[in-house]
Protein backbone atom coordinates (compact mmCIF):
# COMPACT_ATOMS: atom_id res chain seq x y z
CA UNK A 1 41.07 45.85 50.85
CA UNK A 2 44.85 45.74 52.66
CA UNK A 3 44.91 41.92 51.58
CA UNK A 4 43.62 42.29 47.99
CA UNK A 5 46.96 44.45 47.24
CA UNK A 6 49.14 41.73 49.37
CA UNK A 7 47.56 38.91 46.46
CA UNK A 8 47.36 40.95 43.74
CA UNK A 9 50.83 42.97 43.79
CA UNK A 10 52.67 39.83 43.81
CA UNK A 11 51.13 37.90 41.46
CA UNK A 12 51.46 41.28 39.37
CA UNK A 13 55.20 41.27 40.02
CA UNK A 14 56.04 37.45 39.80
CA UNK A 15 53.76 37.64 36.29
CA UNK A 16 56.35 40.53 35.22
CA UNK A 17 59.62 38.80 36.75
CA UNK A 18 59.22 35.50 35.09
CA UNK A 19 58.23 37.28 31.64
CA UNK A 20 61.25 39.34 31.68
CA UNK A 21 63.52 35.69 32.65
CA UNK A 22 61.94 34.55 29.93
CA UNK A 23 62.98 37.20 27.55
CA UNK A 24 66.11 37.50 28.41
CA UNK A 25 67.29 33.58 28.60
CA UNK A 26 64.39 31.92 26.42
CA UNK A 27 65.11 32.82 22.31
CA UNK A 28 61.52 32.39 20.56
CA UNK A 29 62.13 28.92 18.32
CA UNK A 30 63.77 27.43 21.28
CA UNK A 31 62.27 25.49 24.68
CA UNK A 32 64.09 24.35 27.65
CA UNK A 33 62.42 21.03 28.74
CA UNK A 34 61.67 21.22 32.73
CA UNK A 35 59.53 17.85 32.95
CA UNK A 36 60.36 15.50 29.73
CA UNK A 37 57.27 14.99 27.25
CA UNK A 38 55.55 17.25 29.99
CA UNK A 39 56.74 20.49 31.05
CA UNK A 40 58.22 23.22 28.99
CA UNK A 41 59.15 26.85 29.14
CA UNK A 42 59.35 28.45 25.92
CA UNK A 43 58.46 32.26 24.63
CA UNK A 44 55.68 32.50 22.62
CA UNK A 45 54.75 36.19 21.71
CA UNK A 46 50.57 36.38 21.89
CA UNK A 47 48.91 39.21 20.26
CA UNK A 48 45.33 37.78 20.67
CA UNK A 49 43.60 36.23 23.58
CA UNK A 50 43.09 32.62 25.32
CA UNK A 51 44.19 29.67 22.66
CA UNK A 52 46.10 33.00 20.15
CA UNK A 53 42.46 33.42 19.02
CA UNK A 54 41.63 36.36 17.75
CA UNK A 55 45.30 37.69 16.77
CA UNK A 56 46.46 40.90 15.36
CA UNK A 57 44.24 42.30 17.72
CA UNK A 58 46.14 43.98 20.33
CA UNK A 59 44.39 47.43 20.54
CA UNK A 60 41.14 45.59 20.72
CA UNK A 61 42.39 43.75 24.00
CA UNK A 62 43.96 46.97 25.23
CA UNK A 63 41.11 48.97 25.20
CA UNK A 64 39.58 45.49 26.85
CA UNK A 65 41.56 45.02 30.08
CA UNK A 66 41.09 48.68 30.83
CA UNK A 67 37.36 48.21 30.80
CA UNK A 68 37.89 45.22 32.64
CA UNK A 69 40.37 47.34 35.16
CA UNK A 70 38.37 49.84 35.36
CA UNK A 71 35.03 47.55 36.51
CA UNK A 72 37.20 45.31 38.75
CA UNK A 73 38.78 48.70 40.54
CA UNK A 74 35.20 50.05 40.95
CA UNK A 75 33.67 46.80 42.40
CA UNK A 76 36.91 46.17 45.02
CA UNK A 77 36.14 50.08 46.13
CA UNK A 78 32.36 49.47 46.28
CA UNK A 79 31.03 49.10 49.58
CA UNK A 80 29.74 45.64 50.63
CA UNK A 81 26.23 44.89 53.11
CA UNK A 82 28.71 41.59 54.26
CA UNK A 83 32.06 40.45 53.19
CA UNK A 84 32.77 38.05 50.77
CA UNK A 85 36.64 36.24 50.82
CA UNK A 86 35.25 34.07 47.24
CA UNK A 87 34.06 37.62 45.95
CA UNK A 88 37.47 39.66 46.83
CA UNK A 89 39.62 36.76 46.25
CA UNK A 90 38.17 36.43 42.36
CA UNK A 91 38.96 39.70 41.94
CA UNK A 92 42.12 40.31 43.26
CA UNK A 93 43.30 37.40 40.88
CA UNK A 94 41.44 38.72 38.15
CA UNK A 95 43.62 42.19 38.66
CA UNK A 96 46.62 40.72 39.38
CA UNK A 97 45.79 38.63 35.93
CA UNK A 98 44.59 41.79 33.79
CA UNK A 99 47.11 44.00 35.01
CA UNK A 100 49.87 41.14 33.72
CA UNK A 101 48.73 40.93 30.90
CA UNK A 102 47.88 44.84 30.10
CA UNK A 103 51.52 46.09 30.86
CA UNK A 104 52.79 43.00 28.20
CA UNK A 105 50.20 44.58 25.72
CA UNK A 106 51.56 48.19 26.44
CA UNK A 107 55.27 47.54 26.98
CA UNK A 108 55.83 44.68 23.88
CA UNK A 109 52.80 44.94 21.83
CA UNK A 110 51.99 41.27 22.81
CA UNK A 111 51.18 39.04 25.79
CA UNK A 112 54.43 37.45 26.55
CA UNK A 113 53.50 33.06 26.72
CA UNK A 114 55.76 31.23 28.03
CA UNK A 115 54.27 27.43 29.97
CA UNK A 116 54.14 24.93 27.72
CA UNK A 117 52.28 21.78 29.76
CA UNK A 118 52.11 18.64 27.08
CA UNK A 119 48.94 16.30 28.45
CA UNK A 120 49.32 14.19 25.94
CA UNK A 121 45.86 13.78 25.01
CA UNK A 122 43.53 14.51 22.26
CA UNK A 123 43.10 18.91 21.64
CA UNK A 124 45.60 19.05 24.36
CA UNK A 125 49.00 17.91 22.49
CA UNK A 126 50.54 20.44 23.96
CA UNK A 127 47.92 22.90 25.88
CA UNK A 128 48.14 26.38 24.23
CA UNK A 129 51.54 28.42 25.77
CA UNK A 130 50.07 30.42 29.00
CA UNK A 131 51.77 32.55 31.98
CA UNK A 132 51.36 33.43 35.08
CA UNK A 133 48.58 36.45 34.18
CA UNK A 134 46.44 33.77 32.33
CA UNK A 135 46.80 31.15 35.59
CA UNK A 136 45.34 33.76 37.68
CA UNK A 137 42.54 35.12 35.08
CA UNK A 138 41.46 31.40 35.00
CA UNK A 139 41.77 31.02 39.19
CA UNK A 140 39.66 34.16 39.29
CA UNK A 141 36.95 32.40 37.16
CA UNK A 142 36.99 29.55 39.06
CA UNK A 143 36.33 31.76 42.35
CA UNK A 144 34.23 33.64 40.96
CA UNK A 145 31.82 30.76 40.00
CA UNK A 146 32.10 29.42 43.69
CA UNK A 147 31.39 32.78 45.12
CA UNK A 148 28.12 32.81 42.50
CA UNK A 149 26.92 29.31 43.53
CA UNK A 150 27.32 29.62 47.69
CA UNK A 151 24.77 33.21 46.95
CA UNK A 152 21.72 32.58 48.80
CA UNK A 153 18.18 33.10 46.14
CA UNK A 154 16.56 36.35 46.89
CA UNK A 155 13.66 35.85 48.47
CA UNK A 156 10.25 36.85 47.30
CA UNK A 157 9.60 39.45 49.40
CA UNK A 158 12.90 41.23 47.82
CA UNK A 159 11.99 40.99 44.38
């Protein structure tokens, strides 16, 4: 459990460090180019969810990541028959990534966006604005799906 706070502080704090750099040196109609045609950082207030879908919504999401804090707390806490590093590592990302995102909703009444990555192809000219939160929400899936497809089938005589 020591090493799920030693991933998921940081990436909590970082999340909340480069936010508040961005608010304070970044205006909102403005972008300072890191990687020409590629990379930018801009501020992009997001009161919806992946994409801005769903916007206007904030409460909605609020009361969302603290379901979703609540269930990730309760399954890091919950006692495990072996241990599982795809398992803990999902969700320490996906708090570190919830938690990011939650104190934006609470403190600004928005998810603060703020990479800009142009791939200059089709549906992705640019990619949607992200930040650090959303990187590590979309890590955690990614674990998450490893850790489901190394799970050995239950066997009959367990069903």
């Amino acid at each position: 459990m020591k090493w799920i706070a030693f991933l998921s502080m940081p990436l909590y704090v970082l999340d909340q460090i480069t936010k508040y750099w961005i608010l304070h040196h970044i205006d909102a109609e403005s972008q300072l180019q890191i990687i020409p045609r590629w990379f930018y950082l801009v501020n992009v207030p997001n009161t919806g969810a992946a994409f801005g879908s769903f916007k206007n919504n904030n409460a909605f999401f609020i009361v969302l990541s603290c379901i979703a804090l609540v269930a990730v707390v309760s399954l890091l806490l919950r006692k495990q028959d072996h241990k599982d590093a795809w398992r803990d590592l999902s969700l320490a990302l996906l708090l570190a990534g919830v938690l990011g995102n939650l104190t934006d909703r609470l403190t600004h009444g928005h998810v603060i966006d703020f990479l800009l990555v142009n791939l200059h192809v089709r549906f992705a000219d640019p990619w949607p604005a992200f930040n650090v939160a959303d990187s590590c929400i979309c890590i955690a899936v990614i674990c998450f799906i490893i850790h489901t497809l190394r799970q050995k089938p239950a066997s009959a005589a367990q069903r």
